[in-house]
Protein backbone atom coordinates (compact mmCIF):
# COMPACT_ATOMS: atom_id res chain seq x y z
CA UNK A 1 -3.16 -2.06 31.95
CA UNK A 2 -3.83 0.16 29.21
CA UNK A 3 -2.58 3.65 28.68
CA UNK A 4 -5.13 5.27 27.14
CA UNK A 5 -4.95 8.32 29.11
CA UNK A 6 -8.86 9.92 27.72
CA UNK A 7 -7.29 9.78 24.28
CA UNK A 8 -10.51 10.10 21.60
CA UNK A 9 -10.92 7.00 19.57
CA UNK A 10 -11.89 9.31 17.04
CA UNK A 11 -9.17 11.62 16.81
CA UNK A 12 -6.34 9.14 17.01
CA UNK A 13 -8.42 7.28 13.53
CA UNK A 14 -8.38 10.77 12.10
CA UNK A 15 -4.85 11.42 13.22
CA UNK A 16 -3.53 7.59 10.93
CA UNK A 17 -5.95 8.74 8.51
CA UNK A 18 -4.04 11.72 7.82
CA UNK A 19 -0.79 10.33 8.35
CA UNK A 20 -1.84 7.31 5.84
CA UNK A 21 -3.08 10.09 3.27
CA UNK A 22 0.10 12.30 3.52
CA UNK A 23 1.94 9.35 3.20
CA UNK A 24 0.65 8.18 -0.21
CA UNK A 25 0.32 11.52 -1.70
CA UNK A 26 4.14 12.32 -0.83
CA UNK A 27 5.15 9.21 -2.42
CA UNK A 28 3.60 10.19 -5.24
CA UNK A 29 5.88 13.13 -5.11
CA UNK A 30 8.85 10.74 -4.83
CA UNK A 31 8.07 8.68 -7.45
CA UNK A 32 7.62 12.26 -9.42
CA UNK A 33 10.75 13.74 -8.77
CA UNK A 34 12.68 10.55 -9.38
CA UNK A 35 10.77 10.06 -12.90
CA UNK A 36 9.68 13.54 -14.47
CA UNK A 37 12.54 15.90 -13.69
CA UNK A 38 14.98 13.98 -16.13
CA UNK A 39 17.64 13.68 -13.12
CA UNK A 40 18.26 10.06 -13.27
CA UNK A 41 18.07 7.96 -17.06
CA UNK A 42 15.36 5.35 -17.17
CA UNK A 43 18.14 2.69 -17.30
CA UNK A 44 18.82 4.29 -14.19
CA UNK A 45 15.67 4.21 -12.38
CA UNK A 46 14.83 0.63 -13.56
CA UNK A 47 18.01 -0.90 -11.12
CA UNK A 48 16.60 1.74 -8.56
CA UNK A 49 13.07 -0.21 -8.68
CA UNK A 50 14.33 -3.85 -8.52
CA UNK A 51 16.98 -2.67 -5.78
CA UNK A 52 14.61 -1.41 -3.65
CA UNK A 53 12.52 -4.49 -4.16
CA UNK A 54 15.04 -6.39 -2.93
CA UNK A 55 15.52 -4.29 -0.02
CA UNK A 56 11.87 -4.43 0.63
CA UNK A 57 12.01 -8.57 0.24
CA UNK A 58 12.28 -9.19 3.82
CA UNK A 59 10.55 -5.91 5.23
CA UNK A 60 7.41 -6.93 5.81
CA UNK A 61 8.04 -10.15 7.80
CA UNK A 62 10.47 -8.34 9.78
CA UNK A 63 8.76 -4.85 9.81
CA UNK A 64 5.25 -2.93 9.69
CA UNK A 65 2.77 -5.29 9.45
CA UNK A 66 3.82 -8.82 11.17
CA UNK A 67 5.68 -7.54 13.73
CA UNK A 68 2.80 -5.03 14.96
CA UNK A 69 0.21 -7.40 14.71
CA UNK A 70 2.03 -9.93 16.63
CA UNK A 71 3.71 -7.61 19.77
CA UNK A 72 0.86 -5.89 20.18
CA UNK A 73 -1.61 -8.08 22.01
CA UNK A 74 1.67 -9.70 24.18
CA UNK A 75 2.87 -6.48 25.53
CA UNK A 76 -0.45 -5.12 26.24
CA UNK A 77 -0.74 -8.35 28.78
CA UNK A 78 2.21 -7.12 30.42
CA UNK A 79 2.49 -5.36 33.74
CA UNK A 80 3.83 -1.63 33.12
CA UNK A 81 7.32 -3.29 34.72
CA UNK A 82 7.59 -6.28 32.57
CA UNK A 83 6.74 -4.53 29.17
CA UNK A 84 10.18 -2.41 29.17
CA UNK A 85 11.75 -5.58 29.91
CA UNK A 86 10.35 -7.67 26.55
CA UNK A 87 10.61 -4.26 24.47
CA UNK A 88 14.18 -4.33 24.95
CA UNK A 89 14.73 -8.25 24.40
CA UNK A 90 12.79 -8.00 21.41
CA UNK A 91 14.28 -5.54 19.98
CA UNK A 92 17.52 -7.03 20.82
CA UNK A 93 16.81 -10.22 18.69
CA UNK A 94 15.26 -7.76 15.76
CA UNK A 95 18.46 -6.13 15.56
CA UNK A 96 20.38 -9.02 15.52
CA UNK A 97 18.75 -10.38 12.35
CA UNK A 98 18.65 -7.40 10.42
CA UNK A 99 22.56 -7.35 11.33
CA UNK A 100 23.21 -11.16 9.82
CA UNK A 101 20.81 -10.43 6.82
CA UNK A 102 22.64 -6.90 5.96
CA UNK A 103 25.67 -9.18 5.74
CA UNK A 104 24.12 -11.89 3.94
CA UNK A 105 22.69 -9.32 1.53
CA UNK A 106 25.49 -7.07 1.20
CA UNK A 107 27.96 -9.88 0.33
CA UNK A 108 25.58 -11.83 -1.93
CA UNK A 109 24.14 -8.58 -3.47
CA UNK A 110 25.45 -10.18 -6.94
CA UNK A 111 23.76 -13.54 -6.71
CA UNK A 112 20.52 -12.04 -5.81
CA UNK A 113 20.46 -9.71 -8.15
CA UNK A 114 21.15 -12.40 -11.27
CA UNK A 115 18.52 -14.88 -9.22
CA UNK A 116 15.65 -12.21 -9.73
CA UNK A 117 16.45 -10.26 -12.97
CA UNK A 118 17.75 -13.42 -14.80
CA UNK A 119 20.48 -12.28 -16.34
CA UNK A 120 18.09 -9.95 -18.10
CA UNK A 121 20.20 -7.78 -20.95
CA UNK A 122 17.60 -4.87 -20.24
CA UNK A 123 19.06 -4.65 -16.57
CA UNK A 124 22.26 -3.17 -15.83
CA UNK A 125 23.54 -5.50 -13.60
CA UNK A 126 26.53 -3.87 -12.50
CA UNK A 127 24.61 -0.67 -11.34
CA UNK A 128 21.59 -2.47 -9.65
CA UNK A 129 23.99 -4.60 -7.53
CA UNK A 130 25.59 -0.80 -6.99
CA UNK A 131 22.36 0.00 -5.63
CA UNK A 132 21.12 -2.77 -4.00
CA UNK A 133 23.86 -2.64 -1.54
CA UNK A 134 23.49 0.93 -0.99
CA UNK A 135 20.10 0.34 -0.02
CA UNK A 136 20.63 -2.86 2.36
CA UNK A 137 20.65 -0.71 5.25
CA UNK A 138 17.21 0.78 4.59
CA UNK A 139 15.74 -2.79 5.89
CA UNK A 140 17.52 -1.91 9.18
CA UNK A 141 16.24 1.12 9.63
CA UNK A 142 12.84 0.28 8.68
CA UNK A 143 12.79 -2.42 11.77
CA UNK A 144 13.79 0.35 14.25
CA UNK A 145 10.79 2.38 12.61
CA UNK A 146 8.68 -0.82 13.20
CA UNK A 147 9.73 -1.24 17.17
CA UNK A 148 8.99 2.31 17.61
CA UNK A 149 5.65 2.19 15.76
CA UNK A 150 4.27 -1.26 17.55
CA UNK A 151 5.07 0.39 20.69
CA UNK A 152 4.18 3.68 20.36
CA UNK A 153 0.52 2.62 19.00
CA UNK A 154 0.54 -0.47 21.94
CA UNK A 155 -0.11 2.75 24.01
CA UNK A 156 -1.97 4.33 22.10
CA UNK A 157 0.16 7.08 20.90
CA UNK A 158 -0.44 7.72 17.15
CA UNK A 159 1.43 11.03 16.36
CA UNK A 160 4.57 10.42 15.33
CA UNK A 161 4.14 6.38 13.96
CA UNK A 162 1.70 8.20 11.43
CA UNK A 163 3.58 10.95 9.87
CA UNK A 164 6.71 8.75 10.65
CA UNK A 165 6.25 7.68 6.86
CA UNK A 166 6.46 11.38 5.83
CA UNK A 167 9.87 11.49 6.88
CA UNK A 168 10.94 8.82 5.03
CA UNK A 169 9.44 10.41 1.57
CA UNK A 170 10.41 14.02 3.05
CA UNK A 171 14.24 13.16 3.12
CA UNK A 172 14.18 10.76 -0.09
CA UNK A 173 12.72 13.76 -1.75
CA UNK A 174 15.35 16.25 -0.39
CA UNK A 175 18.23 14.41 -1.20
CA UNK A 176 17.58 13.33 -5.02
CA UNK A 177 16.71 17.01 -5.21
CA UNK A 178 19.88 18.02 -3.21
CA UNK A 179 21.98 15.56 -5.51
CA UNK A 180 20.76 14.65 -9.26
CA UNK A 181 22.47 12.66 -11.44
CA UNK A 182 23.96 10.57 -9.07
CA UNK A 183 24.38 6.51 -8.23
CA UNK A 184 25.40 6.99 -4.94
CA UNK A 185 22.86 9.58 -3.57
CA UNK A 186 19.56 7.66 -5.48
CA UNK A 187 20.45 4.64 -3.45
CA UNK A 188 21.63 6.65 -0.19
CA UNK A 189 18.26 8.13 -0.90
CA UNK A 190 16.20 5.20 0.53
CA UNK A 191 18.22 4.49 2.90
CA UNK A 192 18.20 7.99 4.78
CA UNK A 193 14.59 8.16 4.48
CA UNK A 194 14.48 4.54 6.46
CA UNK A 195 16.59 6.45 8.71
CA UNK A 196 14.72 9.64 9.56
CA UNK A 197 11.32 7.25 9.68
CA UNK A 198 12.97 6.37 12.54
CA UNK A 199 14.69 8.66 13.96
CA UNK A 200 11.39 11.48 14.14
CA UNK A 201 9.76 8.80 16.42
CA UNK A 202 12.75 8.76 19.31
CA UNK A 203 11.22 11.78 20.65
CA UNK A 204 8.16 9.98 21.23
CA UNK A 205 9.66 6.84 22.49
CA UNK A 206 11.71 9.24 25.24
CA UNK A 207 8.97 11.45 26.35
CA UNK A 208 6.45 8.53 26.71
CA UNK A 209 9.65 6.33 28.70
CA UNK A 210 8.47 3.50 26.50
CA UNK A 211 11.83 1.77 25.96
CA UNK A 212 15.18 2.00 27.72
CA UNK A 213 17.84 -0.17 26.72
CA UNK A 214 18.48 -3.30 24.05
CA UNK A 215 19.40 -6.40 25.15
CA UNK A 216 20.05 -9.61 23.48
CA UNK A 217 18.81 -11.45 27.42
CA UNK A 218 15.43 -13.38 25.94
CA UNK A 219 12.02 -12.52 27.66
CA UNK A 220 10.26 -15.02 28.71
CA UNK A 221 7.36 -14.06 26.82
CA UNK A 222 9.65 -13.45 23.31
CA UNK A 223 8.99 -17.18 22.22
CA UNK A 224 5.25 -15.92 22.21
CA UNK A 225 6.13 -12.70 20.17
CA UNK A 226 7.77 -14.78 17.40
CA UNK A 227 4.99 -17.66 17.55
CA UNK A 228 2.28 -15.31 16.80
CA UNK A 229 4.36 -14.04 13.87
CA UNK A 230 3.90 -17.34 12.11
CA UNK A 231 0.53 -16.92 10.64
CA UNK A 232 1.93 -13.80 8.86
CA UNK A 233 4.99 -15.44 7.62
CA UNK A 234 2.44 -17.39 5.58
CA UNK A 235 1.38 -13.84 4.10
CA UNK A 236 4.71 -12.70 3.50
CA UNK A 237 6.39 -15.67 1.94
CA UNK A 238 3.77 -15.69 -0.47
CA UNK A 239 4.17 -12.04 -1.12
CA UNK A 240 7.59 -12.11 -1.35
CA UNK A 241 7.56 -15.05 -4.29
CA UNK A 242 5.34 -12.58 -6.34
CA UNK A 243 7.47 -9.88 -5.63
CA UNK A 244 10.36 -12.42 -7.22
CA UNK A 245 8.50 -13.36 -10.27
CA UNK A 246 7.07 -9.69 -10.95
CA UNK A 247 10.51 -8.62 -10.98
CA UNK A 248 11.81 -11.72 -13.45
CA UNK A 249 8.89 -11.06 -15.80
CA UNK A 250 9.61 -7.18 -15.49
CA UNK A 251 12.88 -7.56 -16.41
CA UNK A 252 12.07 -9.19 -19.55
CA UNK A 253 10.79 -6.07 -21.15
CA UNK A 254 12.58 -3.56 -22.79
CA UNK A 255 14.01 -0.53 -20.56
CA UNK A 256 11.74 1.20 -18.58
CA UNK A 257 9.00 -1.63 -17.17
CA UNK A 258 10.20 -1.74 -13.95
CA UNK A 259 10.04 1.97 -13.25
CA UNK A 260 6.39 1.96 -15.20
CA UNK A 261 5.46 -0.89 -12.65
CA UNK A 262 6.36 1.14 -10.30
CA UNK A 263 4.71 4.39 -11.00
CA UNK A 264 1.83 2.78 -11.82
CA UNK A 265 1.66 0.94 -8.48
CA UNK A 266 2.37 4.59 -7.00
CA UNK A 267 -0.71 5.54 -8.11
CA UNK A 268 -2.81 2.54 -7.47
CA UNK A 269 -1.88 2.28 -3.77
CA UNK A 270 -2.41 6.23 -3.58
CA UNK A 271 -6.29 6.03 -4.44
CA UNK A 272 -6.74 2.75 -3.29
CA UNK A 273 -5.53 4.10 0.37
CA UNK A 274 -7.77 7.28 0.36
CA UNK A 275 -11.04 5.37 -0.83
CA UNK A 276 -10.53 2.24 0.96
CA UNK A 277 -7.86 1.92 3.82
CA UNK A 278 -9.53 5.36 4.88
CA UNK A 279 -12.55 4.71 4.93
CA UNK A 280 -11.93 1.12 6.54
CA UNK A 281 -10.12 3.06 8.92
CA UNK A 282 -12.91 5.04 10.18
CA UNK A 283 -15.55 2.77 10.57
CA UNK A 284 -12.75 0.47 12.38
CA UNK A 285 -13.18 1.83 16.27
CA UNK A 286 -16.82 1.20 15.78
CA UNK A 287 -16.28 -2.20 14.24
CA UNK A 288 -14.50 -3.65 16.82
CA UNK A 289 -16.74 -1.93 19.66
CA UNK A 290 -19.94 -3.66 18.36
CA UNK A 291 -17.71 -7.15 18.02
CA UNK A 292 -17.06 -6.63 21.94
CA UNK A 293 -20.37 -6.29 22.19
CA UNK A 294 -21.58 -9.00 20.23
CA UNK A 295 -24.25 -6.69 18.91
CA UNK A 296 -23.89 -8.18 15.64
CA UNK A 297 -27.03 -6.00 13.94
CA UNK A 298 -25.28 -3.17 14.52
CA UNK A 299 -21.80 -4.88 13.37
CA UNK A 300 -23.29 -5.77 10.13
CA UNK A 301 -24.94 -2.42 9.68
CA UNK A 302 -21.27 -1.12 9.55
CA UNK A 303 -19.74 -3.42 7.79
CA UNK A 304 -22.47 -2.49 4.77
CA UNK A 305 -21.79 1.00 5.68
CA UNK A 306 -18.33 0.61 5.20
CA UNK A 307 -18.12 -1.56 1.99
CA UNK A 308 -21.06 1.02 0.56
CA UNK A 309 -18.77 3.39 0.68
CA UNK A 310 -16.14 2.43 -0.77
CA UNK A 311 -17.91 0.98 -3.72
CA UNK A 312 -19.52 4.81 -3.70
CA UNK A 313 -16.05 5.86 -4.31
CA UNK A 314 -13.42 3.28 -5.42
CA UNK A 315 -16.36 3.20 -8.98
CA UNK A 316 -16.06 5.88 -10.32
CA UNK A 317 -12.45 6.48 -9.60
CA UNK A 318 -11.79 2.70 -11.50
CA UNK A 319 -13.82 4.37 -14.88
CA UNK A 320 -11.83 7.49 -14.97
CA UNK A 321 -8.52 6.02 -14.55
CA UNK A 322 -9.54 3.19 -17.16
CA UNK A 323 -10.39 5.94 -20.13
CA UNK A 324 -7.89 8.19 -18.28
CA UNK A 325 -4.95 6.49 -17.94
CA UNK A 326 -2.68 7.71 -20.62
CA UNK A 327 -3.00 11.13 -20.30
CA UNK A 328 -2.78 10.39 -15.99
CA UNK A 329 0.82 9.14 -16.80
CA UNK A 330 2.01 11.25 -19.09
CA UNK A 331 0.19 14.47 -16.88
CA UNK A 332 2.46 12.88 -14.12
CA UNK A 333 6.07 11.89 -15.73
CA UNK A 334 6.08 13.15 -18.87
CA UNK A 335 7.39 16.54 -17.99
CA UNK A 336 9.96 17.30 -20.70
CA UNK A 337 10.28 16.30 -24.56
CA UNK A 338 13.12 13.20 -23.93
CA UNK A 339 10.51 10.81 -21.53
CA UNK A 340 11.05 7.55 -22.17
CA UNK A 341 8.28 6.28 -24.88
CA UNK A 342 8.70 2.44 -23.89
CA UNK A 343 8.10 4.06 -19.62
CA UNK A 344 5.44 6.13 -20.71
CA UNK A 345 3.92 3.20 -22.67
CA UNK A 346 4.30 0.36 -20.31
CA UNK A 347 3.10 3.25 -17.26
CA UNK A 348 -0.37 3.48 -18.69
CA UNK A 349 -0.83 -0.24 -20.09
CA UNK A 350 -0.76 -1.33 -16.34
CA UNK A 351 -2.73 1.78 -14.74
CA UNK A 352 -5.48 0.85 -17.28
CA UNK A 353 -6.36 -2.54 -16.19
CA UNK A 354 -5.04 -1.87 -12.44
CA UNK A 355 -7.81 0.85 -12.39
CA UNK A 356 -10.26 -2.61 -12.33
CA UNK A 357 -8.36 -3.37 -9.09
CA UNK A 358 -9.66 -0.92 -7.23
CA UNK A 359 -13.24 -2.24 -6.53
CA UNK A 360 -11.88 -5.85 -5.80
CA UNK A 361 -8.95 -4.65 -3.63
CA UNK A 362 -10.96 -2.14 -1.80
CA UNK A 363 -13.51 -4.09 -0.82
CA UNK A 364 -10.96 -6.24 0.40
CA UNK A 365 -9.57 -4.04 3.15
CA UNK A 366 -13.12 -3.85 4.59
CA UNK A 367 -13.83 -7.55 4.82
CA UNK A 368 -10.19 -8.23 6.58
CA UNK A 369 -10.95 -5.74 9.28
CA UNK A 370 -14.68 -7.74 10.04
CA UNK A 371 -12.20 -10.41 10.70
CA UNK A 372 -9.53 -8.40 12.71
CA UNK A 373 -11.65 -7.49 15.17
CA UNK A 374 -13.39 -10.68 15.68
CA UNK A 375 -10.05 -12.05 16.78
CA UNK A 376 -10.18 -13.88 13.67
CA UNK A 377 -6.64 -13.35 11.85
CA UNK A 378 -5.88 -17.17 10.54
CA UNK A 379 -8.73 -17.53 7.91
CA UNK A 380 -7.92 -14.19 6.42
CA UNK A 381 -4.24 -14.77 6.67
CA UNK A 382 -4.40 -17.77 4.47
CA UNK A 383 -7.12 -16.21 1.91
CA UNK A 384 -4.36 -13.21 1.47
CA UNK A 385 -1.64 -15.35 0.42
CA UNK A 386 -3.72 -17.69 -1.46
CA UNK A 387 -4.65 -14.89 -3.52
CA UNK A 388 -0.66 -13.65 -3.52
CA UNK A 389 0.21 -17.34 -5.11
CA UNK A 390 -2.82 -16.79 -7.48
CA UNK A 391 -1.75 -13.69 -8.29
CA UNK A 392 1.74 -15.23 -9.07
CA UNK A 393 0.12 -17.70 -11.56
CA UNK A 394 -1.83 -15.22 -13.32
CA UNK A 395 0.56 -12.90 -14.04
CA UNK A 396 3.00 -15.73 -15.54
CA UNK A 397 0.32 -16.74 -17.68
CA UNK A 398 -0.92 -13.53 -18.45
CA UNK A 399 1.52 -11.76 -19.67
CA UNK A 400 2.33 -14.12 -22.39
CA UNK A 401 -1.16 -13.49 -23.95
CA UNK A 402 -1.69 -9.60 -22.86
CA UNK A 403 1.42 -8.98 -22.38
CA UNK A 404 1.76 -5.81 -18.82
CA UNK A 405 -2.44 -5.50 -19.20
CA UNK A 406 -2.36 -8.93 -18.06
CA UNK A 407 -0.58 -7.67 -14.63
CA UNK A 408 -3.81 -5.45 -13.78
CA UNK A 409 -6.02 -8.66 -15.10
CA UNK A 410 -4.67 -10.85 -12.86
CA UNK A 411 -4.40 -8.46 -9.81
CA UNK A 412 -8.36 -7.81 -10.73
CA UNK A 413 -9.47 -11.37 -11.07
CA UNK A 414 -7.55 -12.44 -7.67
CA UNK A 415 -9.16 -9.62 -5.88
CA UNK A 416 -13.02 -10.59 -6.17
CA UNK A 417 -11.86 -14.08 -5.78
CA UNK A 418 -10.34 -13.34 -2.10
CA UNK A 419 -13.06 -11.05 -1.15
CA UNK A 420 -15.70 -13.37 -2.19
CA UNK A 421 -14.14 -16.33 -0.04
CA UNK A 422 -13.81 -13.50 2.83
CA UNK A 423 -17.38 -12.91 2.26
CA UNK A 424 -18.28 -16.50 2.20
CA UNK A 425 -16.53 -17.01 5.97
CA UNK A 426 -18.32 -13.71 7.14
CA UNK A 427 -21.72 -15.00 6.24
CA UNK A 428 -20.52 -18.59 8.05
CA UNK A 429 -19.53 -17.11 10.85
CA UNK A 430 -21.21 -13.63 11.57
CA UNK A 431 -24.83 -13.89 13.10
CA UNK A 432 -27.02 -12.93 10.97
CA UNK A 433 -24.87 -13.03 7.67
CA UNK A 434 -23.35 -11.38 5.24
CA UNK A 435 -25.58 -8.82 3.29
CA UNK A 436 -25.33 -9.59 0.21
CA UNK A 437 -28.85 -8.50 -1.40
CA UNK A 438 -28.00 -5.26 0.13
CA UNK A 439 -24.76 -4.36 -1.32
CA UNK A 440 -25.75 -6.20 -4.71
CA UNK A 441 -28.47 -3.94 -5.28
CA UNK A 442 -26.64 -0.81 -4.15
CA UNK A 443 -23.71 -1.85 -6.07
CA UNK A 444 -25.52 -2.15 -9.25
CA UNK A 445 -26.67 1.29 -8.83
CA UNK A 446 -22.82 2.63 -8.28
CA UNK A 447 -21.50 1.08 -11.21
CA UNK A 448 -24.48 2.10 -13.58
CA UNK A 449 -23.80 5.15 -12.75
CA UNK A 450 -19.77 4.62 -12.78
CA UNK A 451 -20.56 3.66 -16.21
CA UNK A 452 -22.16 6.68 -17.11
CA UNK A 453 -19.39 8.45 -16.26
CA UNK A 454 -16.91 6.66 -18.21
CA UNK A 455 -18.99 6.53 -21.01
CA UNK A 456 -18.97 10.70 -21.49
CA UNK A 457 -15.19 10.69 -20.36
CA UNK A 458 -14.78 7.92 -23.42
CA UNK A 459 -16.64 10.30 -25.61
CA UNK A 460 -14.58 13.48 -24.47
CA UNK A 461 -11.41 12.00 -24.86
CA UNK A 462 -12.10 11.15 -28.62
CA UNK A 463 -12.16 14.49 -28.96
CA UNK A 464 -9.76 16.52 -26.45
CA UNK A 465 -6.09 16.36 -26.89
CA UNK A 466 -4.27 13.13 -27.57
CA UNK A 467 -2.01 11.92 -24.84
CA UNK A 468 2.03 12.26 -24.80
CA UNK A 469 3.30 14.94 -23.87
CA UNK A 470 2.56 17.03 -20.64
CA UNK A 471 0.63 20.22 -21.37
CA UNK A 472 -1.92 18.19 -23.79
CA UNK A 473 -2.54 15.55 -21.28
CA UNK A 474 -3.15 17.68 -18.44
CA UNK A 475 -5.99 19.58 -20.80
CA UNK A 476 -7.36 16.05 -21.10
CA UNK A 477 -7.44 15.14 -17.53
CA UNK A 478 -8.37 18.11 -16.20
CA UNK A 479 -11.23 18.69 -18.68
CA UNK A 480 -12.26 14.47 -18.60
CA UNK A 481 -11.97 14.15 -15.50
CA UNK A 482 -14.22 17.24 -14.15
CA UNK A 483 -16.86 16.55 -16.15
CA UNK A 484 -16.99 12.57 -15.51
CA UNK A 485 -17.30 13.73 -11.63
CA UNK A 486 -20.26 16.08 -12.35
CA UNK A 487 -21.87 13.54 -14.49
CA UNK A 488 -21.11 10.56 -11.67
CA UNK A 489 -22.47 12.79 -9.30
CA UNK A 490 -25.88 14.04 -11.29
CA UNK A 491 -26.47 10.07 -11.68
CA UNK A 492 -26.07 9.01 -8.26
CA UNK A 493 -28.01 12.15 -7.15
CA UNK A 494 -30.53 11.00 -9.77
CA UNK A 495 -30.83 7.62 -8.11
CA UNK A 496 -30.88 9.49 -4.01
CA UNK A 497 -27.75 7.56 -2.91
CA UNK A 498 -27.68 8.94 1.29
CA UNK A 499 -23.85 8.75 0.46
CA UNK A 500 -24.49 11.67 -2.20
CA UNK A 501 -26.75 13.08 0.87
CA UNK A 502 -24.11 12.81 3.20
CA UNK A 503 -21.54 14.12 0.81
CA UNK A 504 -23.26 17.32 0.00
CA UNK A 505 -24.20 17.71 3.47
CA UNK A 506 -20.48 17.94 4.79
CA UNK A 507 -19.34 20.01 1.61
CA UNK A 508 -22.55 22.59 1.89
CA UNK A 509 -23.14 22.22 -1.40
């Protein structure tokens, strides 16, 4: 029995809106303080990036997203005495992984390290095994954060799980500011931020009485818990090999590509979750309440809604950042004269071609959630780690002939393909279809007028200041940027898009 309590539908989407928002933008301020401030060489930060891949190799199989999706729908079947009961065995068993990988990972630290930089002599070994055992606990922590989270949102309670992430970037912030220039606090860095993502959501967990103990006694309904986990494992393993290779073929470059990877990925998961994941996120409740309905007009009437509008968006956002992306980088990280030129250059070479990403990707996140809540979780499962194993082809091909633009290349060209196949299954499966014609002809409009856009910005930036250092580059943005908004939005006024309607509408203008 649910414990909805009168909670609005629409204010809890609002309130993981927000939380996903302030999320992204404050690791953006992370990623900013550990770059631009000239606290930490780039040598430095390059072992910081790989370490906390490695730390993050495992997290999403045993955190966030699989374990959510999978104790979710058993503990809602649960009588209000029984759920307690599995809470605590499951968390129990959680715990007792993350202890035997934390040793496995602590005491192999060296082996792994070698395994995914190969021996690379742009990697200092030494100090990214330093760090990757600082930052072994961090996986720990973030599979408390998880329990709490899959529970707290089980009953509906989205508060705390969504500005739980804040913490984490809050504290990592605070202590690299509290301690620059050092080893020990970068890595501790991660770690206590895993640590207060957790910790903020205990008050929740006590005031709502929605776990009391741990216990390693199995639930009888656990073997279910960790059997619907399977399908995501699919997911993840695939993830996880890309995440291997990206870091080999990273560490192949000269100083500085892992920490350009990932401030350019900073960036790119920034926009993509405020003009997709958002927006995916609103139309969601909706979604799933015309699904239960089967009143699949109105379904598909959202689902164009929702893809409409982030192809309104995600556009002319992609033709900024592709004319833009030198002077976004350097407006960003290049705060003082001694930046890193091989950073700086590697930074915008990936932005540029993963600013073609964003239409791909975005749509993306809209077509998964027509399958979510349809029940529907296998077929998009195995599309999303089809396109991770593309992706991992690609980008080992890829970078031999375009060296890091082939990384946004290949993320582009694996994008449509997924969310065409996602498209194709929708149209199989959906009554009435997938619409197509629709959001073909709209789309043509958007990216004419995307075009536009970036054809003035192109134009401007011939002519503003040339990218480098900080004070130029902001000029450029600032100035580039502005006007390619006014000019996107004259065209798509021009052609009476109702999102332009709508838009002006809520701003009054």
């Amino acid at each position: 029995m649910s414990q909805v309590r009168g909670r609005s539908v629409a204010r809890n989407t609002l309130t993981v809106m927000l939380g996903t928002l302030g999320s992204r933008i404050l690791g953006l301020v992370r990623q900013v303080v550990l770059v631009s401030l000239g606290f930490f060489p780039t040598a430095l930060t390059d072992s910081f990036a790989i370490a906390f891949q490695i730390s993050n190799l495992f997290r999403e199989l045993l955190a966030e997203g699989a374990l959510v999706n999978s104790f979710i729908p058993v503990y809602q079947q649960l009588s209000p005495e029984e759920r307690p009961k599995l809470a605590a065995s499951f968390s129990g068993a959680l715990l007792a992984i993350n202890m035997v990988l934390l040793g496995l990972g602590l005491t192999f630290a060296p082996q792994i390290v070698a395994l995914l930089t190969a021996d690379s002599p742009h990697v200092n070994l030494p100090q990214t095994i330093y760090l990757a055992r600082l930052m072994m606990p961090f996986l720990t922590f973030i599979s408390l954060s998880a329990i709490a989270m899959g529970l707290l949102n089980a009953n509906e309670w989205f508060w705390e799980s969504s500005f739980a992430p804040l913490a984490f970037n809050a504290v990592a912030i605070l202590v690299m500011l509290l301690f620059p220039h050092s080893p020990l606090w970068l890595g501790l860095s991660a770690t206590a931020g895993g640590a207060a993502q957790f910790l903020v959501q205990l008050p929740g967990l006590r005031r709502h009485r929605l776990i009391h103990s741990v216990t390693l006694r199995p639930h009888p309904k656990l073997g279910r818990v960790l059997l619907l986990m399977a399908p995501f494992t699919l997911t993840t393993g695939a993830r996880q090999i890309f995440s291997v290779f990206l870091i080999r073929i990273l560490s192949q470059f000269p100083v500085g590509a892992n920490t350009a990877y990932l401030n350019s990925n900073t960036i790119f998961q920034l926009v993509l979750g405020l003009f997709a994941v958002s927006p995916a996120l609103a139309v969601y409740p909706r979604m799933a309440s015309r699904a239960a309905e089967g009143d699949w007009p109105g379904f598909g009437e959202f689902t164009l809604r929702a893809l409409r509008l982030v192809l309104f968006f995600a556009a002319p956002i992609s033709a900024l950042l592709l004319i833009l992306a030198p002077s976004v980088m350097a407006a960003l990280y290049n705060w003082h004269s001694g930046y890193n030129v091989h950073r700086y250059l590697f930074s915008w070479q990936i932005l540029t071609t993963f600013s073609l990403a964003l239409i791909p990707w975005g749509l993306n996140a809209i077509m998964l959630r027509t399958f979510y809540v349809r029940q529907r979780s296998l077929e998009p499962l195995i599309v999303t780690a089809a396109a991770f194993g593309g992706d991992t082809v690609l980008y080992l091909h890829f970078y031999l002939i375009f060296g890091l633009y082939g990384m946004g290349l290949a993320t582009t060209l694996t994008g449509w393909v997924s969310t065409a196949l996602l498209a194709w299954l929708y149209h199989r499966q959906v009554p009435l279809g997938f619409p197509l014609r629709a959001l073909a002809s709209y789309g043509l409009q958007v990216l004419l007028a995307a075009a536009g856009a970036g054809l003035v910005v192109w134009g401007l930036a011939r002519v503003l200041p040339r990218p480098g250092s900080f004070l130029p580059s902001l000029i450029t943005l600032a100035v580039g940027g502005t006007a390619g908004l006014l000019v996107y939005g004259l065209l798509v006024a021009a052609l009476g898009l109702p999102e332009w309607q709508d838009l002006r509408r809520r701003l009054k203008i």
